[in-house]
PDB file of N, CA and C in Angstrom:
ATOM      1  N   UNK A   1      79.433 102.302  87.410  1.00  0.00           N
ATOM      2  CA  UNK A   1      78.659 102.631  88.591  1.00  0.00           C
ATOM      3  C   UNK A   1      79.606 102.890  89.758  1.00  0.00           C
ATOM      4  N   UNK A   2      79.458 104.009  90.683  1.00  0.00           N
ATOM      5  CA  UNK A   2      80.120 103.915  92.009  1.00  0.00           C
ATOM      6  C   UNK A   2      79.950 102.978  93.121  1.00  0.00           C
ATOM      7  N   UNK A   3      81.234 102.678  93.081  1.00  0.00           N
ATOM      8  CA  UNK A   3      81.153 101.488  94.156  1.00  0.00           C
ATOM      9  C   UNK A   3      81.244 101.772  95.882  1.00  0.00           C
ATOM     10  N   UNK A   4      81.339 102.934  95.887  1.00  0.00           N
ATOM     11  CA  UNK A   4      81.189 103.470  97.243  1.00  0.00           C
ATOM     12  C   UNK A   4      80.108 103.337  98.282  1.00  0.00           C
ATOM     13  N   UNK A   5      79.257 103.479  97.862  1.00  0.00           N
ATOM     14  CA  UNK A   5      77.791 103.499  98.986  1.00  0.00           C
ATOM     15  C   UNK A   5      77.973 102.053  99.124  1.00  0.00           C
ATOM     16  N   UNK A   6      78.144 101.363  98.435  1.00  0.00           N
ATOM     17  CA  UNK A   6      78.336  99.879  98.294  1.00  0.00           C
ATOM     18  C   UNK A   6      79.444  99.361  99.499  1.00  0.00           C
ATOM     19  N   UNK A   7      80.449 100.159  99.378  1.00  0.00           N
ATOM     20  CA  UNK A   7      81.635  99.640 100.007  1.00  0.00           C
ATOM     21  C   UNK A   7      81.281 100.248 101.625  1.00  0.00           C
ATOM     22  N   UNK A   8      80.288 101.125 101.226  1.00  0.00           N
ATOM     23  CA  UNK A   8      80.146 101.832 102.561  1.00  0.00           C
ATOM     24  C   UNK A   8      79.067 101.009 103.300  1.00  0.00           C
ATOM     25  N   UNK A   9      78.399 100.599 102.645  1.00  0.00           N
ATOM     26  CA  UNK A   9      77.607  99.535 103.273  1.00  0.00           C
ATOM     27  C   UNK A   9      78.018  98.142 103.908  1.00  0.00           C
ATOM     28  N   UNK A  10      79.026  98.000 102.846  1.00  0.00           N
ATOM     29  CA  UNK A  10      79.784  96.762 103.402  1.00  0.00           C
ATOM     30  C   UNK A  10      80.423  96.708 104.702  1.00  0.00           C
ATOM     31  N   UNK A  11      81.345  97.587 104.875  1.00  0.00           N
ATOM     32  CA  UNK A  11      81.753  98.519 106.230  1.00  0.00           C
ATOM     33  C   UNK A  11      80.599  98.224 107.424  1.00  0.00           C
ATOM     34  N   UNK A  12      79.568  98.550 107.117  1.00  0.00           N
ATOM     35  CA  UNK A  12      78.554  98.788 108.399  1.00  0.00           C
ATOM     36  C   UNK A  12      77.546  97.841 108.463  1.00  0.00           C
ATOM     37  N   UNK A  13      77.526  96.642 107.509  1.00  0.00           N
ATOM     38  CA  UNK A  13      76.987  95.568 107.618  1.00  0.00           C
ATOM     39  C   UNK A  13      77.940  94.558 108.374  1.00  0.00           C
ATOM     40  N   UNK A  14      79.220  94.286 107.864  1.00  0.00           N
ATOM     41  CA  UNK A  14      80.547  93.727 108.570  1.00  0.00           C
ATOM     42  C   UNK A  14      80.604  94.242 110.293  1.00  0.00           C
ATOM     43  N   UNK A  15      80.442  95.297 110.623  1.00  0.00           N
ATOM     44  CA  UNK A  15      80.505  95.449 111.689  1.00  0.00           C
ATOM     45  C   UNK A  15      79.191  94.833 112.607  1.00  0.00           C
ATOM     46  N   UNK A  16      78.239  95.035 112.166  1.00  0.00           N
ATOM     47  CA  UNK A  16      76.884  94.474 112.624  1.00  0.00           C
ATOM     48  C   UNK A  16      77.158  93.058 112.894  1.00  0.00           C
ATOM     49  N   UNK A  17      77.757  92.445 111.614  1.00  0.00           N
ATOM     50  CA  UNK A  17      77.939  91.319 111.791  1.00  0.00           C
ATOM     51  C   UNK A  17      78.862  91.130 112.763  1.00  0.00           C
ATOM     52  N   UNK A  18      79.933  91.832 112.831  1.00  0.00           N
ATOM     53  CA  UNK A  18      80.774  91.642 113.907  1.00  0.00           C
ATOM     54  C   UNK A  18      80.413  91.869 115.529  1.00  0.00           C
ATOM     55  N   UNK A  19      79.575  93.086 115.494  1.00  0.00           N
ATOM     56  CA  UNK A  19      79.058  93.465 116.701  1.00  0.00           C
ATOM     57  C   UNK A  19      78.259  92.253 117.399  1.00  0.00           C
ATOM     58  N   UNK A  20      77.262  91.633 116.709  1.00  0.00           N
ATOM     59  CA  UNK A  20      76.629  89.993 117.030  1.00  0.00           C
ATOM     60  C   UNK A  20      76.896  89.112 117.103  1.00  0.00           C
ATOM     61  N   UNK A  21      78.445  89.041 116.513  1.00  0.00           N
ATOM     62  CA  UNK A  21      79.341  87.565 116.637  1.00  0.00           C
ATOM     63  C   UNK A  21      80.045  87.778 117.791  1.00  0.00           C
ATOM     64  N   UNK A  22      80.918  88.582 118.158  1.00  0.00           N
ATOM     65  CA  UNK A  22      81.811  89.154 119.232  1.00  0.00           C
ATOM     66  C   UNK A  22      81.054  89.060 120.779  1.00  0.00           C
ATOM     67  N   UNK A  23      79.507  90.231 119.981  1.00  0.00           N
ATOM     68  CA  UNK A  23      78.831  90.419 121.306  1.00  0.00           C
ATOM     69  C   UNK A  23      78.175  89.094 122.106  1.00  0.00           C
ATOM     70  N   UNK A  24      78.004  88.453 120.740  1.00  0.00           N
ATOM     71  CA  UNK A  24      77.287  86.595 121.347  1.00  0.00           C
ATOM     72  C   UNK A  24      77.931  85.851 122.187  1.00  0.00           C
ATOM     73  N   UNK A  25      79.623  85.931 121.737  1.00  0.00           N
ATOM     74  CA  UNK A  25      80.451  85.177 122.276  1.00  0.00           C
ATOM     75  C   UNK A  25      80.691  85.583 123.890  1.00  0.00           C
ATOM     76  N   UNK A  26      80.862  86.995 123.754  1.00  0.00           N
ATOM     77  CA  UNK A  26      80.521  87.282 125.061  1.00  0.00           C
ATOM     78  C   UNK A  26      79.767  86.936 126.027  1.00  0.00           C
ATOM     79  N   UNK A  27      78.902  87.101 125.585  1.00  0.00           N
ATOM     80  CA  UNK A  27      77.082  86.715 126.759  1.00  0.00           C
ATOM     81  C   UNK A  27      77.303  85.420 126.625  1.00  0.00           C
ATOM     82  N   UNK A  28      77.557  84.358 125.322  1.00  0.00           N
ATOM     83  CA  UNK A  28      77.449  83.140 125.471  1.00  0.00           C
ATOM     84  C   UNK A  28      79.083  82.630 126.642  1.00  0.00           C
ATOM     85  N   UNK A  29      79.771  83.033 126.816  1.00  0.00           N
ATOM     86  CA  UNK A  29      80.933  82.915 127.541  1.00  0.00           C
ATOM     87  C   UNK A  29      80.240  83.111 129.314  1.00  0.00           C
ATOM     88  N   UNK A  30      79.834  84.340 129.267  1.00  0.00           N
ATOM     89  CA  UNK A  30      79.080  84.496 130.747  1.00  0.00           C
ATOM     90  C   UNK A  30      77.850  83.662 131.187  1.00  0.00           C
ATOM     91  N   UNK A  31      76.885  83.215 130.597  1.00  0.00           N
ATOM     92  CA  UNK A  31      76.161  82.291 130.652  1.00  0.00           C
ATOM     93  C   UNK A  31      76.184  80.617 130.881  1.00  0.00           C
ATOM     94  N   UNK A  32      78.039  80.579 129.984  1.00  0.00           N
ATOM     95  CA  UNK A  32      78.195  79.151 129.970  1.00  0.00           C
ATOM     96  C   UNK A  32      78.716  79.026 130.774  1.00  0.00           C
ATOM     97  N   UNK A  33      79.503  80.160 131.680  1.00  0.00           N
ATOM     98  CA  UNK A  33      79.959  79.425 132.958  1.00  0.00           C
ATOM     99  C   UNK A  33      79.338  78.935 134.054  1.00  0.00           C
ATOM    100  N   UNK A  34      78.230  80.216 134.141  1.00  0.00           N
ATOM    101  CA  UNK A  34      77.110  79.875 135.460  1.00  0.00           C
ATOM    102  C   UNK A  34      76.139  78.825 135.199  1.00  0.00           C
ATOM    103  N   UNK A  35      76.485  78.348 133.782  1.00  0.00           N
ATOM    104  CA  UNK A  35      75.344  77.010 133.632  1.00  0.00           C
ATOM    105  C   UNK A  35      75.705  75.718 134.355  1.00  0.00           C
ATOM    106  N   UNK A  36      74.459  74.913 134.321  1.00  0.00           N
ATOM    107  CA  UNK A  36      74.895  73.370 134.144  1.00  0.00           C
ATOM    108  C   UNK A  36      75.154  72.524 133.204  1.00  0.00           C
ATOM    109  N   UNK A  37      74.526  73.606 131.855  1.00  0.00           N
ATOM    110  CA  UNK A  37      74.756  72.852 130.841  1.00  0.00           C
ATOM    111  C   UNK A  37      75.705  73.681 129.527  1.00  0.00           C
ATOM    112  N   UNK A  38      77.082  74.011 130.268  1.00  0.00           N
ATOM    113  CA  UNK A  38      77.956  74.689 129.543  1.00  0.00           C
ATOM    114  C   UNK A  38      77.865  74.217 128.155  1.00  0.00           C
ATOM    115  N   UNK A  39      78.372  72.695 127.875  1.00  0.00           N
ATOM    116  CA  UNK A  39      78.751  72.147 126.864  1.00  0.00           C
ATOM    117  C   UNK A  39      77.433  72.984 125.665  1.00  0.00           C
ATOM    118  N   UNK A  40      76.185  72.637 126.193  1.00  0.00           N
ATOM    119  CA  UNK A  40      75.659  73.232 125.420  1.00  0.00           C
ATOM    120  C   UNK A  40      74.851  74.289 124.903  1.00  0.00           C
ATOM    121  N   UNK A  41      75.258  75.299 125.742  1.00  0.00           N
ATOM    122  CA  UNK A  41      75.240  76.899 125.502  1.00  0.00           C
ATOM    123  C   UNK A  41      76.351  77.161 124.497  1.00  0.00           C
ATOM    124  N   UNK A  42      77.759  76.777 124.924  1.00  0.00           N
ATOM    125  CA  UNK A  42      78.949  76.999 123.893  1.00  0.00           C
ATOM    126  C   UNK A  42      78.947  76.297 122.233  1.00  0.00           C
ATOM    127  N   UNK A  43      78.238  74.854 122.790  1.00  0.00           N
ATOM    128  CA  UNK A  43      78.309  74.163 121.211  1.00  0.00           C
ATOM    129  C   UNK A  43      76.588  75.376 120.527  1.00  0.00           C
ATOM    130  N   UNK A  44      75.865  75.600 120.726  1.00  0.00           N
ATOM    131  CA  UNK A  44      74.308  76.136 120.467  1.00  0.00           C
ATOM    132  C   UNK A  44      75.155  77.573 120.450  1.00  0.00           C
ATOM    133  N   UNK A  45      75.690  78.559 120.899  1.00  0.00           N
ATOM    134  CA  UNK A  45      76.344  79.673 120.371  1.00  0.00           C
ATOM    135  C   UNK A  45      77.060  79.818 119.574  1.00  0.00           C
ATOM    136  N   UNK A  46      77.782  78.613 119.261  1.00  0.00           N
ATOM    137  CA  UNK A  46      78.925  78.697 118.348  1.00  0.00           C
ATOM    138  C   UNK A  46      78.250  78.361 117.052  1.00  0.00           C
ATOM    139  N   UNK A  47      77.328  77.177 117.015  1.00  0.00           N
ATOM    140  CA  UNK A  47      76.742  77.164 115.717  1.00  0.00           C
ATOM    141  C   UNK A  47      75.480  78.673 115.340  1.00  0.00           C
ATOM    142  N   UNK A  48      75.175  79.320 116.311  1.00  0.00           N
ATOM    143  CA  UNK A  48      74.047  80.689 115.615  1.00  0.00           C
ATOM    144  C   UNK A  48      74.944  81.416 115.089  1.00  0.00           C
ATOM    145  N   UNK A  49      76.082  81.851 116.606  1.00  0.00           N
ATOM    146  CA  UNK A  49      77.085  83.147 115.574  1.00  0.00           C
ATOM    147  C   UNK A  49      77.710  82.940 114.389  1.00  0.00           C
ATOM    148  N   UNK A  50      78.071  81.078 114.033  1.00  0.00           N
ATOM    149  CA  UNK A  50      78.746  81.075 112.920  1.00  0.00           C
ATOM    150  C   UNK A  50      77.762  80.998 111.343  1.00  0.00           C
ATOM    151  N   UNK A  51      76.262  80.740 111.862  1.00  0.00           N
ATOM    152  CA  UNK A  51      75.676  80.434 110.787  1.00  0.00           C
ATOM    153  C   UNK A  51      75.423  81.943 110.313  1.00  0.00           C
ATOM    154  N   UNK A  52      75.141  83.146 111.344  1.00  0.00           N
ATOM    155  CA  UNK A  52      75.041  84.250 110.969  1.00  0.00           C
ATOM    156  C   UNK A  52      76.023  84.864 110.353  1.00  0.00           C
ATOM    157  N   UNK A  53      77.100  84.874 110.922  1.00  0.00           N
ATOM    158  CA  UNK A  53      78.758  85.621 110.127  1.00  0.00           C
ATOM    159  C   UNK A  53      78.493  84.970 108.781  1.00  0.00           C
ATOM    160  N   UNK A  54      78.259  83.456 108.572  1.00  0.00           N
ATOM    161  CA  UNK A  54      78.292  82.944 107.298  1.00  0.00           C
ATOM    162  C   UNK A  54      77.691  83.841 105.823  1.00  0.00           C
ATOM    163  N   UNK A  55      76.576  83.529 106.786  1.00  0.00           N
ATOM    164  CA  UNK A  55      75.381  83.760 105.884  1.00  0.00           C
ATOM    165  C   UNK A  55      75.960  85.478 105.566  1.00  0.00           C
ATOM    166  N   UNK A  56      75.522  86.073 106.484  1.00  0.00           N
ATOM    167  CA  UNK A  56      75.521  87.665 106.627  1.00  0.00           C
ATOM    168  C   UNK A  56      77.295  87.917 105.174  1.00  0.00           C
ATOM    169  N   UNK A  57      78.245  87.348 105.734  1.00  0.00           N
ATOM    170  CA  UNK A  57      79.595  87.461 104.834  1.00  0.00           C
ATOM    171  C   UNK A  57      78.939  87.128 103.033  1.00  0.00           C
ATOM    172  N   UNK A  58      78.118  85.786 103.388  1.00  0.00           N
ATOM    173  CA  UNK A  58      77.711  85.906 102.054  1.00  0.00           C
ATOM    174  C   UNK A  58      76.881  86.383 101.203  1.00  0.00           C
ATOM    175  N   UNK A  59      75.752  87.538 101.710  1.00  0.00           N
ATOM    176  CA  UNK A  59      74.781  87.935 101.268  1.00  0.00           C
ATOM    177  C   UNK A  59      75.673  89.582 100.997  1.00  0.00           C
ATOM    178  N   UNK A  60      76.567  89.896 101.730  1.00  0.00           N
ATOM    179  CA  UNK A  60      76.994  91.240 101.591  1.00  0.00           C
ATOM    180  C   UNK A  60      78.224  91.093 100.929  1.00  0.00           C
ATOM    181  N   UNK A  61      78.840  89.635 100.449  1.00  0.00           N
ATOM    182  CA  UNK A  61      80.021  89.650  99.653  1.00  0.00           C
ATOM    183  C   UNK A  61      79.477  89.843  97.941  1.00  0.00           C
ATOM    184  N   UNK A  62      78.471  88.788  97.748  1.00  0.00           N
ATOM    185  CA  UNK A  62      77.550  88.602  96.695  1.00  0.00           C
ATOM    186  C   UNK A  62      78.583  88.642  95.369  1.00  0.00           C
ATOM    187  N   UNK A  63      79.748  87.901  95.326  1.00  0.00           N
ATOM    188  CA  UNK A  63      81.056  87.483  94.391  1.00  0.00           C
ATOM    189  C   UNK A  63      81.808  88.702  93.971  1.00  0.00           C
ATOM    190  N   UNK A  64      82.059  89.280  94.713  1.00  0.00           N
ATOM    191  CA  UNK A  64      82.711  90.540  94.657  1.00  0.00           C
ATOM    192  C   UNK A  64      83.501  91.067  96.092  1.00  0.00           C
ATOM    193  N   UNK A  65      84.836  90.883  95.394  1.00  0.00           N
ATOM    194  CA  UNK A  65      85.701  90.726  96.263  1.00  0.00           C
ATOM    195  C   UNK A  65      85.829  92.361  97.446  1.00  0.00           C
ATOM    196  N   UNK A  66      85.935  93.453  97.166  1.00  0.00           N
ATOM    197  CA  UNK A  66      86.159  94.659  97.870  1.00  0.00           C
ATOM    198  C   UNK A  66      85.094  94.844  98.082  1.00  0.00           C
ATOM    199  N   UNK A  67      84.324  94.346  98.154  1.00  0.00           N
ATOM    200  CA  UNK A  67      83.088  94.338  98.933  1.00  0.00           C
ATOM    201  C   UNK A  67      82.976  93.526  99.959  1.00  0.00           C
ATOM    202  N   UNK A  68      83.579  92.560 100.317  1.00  0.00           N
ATOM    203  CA  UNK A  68      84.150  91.076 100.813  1.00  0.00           C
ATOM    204  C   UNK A  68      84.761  91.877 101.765  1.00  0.00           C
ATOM    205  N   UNK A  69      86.101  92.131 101.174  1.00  0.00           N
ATOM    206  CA  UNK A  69      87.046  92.470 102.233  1.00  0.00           C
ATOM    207  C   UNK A  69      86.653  93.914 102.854  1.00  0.00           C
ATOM    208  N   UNK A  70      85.755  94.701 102.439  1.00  0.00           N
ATOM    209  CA  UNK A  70      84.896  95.974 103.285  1.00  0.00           C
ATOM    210  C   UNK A  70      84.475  95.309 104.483  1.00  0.00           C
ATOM    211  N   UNK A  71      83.687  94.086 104.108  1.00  0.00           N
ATOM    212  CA  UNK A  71      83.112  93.684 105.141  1.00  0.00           C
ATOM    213  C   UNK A  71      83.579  93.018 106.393  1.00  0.00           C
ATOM    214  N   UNK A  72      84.526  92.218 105.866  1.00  0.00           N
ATOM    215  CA  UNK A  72      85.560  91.456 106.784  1.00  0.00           C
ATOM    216  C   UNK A  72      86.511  92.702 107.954  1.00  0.00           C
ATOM    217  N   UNK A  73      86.614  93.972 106.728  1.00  0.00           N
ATOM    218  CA  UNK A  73      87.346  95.263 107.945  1.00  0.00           C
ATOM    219  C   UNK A  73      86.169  95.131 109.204  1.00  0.00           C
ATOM    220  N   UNK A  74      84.963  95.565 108.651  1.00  0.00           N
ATOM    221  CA  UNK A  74      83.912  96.179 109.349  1.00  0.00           C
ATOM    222  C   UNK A  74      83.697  95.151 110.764  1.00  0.00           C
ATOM    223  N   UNK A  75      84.168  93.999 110.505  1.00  0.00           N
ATOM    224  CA  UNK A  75      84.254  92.642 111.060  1.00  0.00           C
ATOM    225  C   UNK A  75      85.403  92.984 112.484  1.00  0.00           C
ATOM    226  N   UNK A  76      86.305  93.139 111.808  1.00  0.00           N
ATOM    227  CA  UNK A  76      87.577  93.759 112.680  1.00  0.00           C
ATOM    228  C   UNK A  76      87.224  94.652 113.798  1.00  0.00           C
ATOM    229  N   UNK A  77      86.742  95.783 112.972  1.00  0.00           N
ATOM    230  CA  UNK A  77      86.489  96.982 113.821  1.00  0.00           C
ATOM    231  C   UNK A  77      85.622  96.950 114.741  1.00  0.00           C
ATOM    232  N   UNK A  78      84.392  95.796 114.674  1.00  0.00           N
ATOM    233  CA  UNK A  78      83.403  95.576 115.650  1.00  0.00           C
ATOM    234  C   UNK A  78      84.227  94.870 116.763  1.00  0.00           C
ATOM    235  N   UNK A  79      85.450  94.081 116.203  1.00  0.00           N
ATOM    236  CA  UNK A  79      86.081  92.685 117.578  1.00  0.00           C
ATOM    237  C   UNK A  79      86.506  94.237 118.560  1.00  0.00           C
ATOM    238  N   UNK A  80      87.182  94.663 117.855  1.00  0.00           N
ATOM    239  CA  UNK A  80      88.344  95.878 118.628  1.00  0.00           C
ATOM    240  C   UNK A  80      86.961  96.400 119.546  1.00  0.00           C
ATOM    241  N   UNK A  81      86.121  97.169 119.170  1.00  0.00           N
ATOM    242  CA  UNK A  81      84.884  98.237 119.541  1.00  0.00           C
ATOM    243  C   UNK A  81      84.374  97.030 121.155  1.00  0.00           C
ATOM    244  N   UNK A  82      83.753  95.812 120.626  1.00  0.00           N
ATOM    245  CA  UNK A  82      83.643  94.723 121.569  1.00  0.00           C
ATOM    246  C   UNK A  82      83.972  94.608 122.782  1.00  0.00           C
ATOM    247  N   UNK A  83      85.420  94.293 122.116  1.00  0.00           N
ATOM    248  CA  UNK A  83      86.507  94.251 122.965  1.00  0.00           C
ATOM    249  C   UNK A  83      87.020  95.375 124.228  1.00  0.00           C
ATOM    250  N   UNK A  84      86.902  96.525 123.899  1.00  0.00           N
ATOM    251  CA  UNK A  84      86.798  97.689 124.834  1.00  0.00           C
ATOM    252  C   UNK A  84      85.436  97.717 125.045  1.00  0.00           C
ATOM    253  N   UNK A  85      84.500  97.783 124.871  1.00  0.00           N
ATOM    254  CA  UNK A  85      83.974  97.996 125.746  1.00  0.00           C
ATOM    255  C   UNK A  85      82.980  96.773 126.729  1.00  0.00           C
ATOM    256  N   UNK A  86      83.815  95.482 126.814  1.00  0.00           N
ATOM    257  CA  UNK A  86      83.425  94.387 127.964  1.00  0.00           C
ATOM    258  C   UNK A  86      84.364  94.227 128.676  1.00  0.00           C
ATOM    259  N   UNK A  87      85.437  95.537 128.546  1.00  0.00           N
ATOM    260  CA  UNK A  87      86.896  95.390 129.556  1.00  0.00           C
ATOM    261  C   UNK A  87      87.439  94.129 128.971  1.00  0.00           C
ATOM    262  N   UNK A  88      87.352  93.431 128.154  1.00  0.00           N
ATOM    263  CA  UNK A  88      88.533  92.134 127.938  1.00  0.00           C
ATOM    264  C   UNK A  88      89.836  93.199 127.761  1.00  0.00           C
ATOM    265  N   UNK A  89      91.115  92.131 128.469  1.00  0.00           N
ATOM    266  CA  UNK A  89      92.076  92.755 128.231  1.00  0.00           C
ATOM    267  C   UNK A  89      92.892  91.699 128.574  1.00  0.00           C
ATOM    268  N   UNK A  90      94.120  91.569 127.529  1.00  0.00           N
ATOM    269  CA  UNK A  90      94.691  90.526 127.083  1.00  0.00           C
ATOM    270  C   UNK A  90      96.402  91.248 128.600  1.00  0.00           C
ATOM    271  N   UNK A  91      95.961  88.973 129.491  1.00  0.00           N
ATOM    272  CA  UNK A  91      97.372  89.776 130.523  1.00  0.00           C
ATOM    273  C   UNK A  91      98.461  89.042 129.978  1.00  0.00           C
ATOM    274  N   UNK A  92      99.438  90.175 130.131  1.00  0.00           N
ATOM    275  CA  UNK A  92     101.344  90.274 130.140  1.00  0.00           C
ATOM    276  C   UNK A  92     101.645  88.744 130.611  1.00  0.00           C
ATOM    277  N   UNK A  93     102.276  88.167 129.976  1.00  0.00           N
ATOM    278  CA  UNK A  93     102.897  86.500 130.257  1.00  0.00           C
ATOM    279  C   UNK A  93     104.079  87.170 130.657  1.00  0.00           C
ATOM    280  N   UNK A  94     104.702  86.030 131.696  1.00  0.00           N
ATOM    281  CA  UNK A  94     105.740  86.832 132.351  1.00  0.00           C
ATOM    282  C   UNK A  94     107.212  86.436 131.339  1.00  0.00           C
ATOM    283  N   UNK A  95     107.717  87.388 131.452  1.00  0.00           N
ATOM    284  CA  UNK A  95     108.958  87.166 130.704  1.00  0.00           C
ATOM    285  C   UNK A  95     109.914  86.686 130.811  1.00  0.00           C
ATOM    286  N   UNK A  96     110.211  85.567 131.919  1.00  0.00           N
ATOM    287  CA  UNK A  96     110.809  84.409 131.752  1.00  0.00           C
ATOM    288  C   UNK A  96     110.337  83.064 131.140  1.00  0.00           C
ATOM    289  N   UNK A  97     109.134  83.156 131.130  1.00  0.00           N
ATOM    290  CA  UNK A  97     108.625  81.675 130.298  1.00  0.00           C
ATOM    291  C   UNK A  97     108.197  80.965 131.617  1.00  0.00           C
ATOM    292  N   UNK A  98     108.172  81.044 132.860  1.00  0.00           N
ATOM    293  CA  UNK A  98     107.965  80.208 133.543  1.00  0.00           C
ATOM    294  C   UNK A  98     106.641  80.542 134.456  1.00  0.00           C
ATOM    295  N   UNK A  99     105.556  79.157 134.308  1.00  0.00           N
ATOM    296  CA  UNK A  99     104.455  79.351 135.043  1.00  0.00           C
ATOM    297  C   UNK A  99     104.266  80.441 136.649  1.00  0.00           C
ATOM    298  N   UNK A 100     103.339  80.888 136.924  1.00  0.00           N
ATOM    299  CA  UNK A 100     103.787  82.263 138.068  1.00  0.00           C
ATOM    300  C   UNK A 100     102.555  80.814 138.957  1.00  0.00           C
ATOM    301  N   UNK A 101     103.137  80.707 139.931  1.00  0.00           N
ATOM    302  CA  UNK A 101     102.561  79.837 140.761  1.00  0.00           C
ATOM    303  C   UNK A 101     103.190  79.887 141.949  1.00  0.00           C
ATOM    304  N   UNK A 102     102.467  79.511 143.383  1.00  0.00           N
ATOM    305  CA  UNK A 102     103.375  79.337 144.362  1.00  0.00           C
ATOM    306  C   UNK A 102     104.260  78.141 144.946  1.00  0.00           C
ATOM    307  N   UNK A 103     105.500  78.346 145.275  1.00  0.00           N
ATOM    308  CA  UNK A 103     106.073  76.853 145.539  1.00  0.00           C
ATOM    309  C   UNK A 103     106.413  76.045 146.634  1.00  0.00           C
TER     310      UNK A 103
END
């Protein structure tokens, strides 16, 4: 049987999954700051997005490995996609090693 539509699915289920884990963390990150009850927006986000990646990794792995790792790309490609477009952007540590503070 061709394993393609398969692998191609995996691809675009992985990203879904990724797009809802990434995108959660996000909103759950902006929410938990303006809360009062950070602790538990972050602990209550962290357990949905992880029960979903779980689950979702295991219903589209189904013991078959390149199907697995299709999905885990698709996973990737959603952080990157995410990632541009909520402006995160990772800043330059300065290149002496030493805290930038005033003295």
């Amino acid at each position: 049987m061709n394993e393609t539509p398969q692998i191609f699915f995996s691809v675009v289920a992985g990203g879904l999954i990724g797009a809802f884990f990434f995108g959660g963390l996000w909103w759950t990150v902006r929410k938990g700051l303006a809360s009062r009850y950070a602790a538990l927006w972050f602990t209550g986000g962290l357990i949905v997005r992880m029960s979903v990646a779980l689950a979702g990794f295991y219903v589209t792995g189904r013991d078959h490995w390149p199907r697995l790792l299709a999905c885990l790309s698709g996973f990737v490609i959603a952080r990157v996609v995410v990632m541009r477009m909520t402006g995160a952007r990772f800043q330059k540590s300065s290149t002496s090693g030493e805290a930038t503070h005033a003295s």
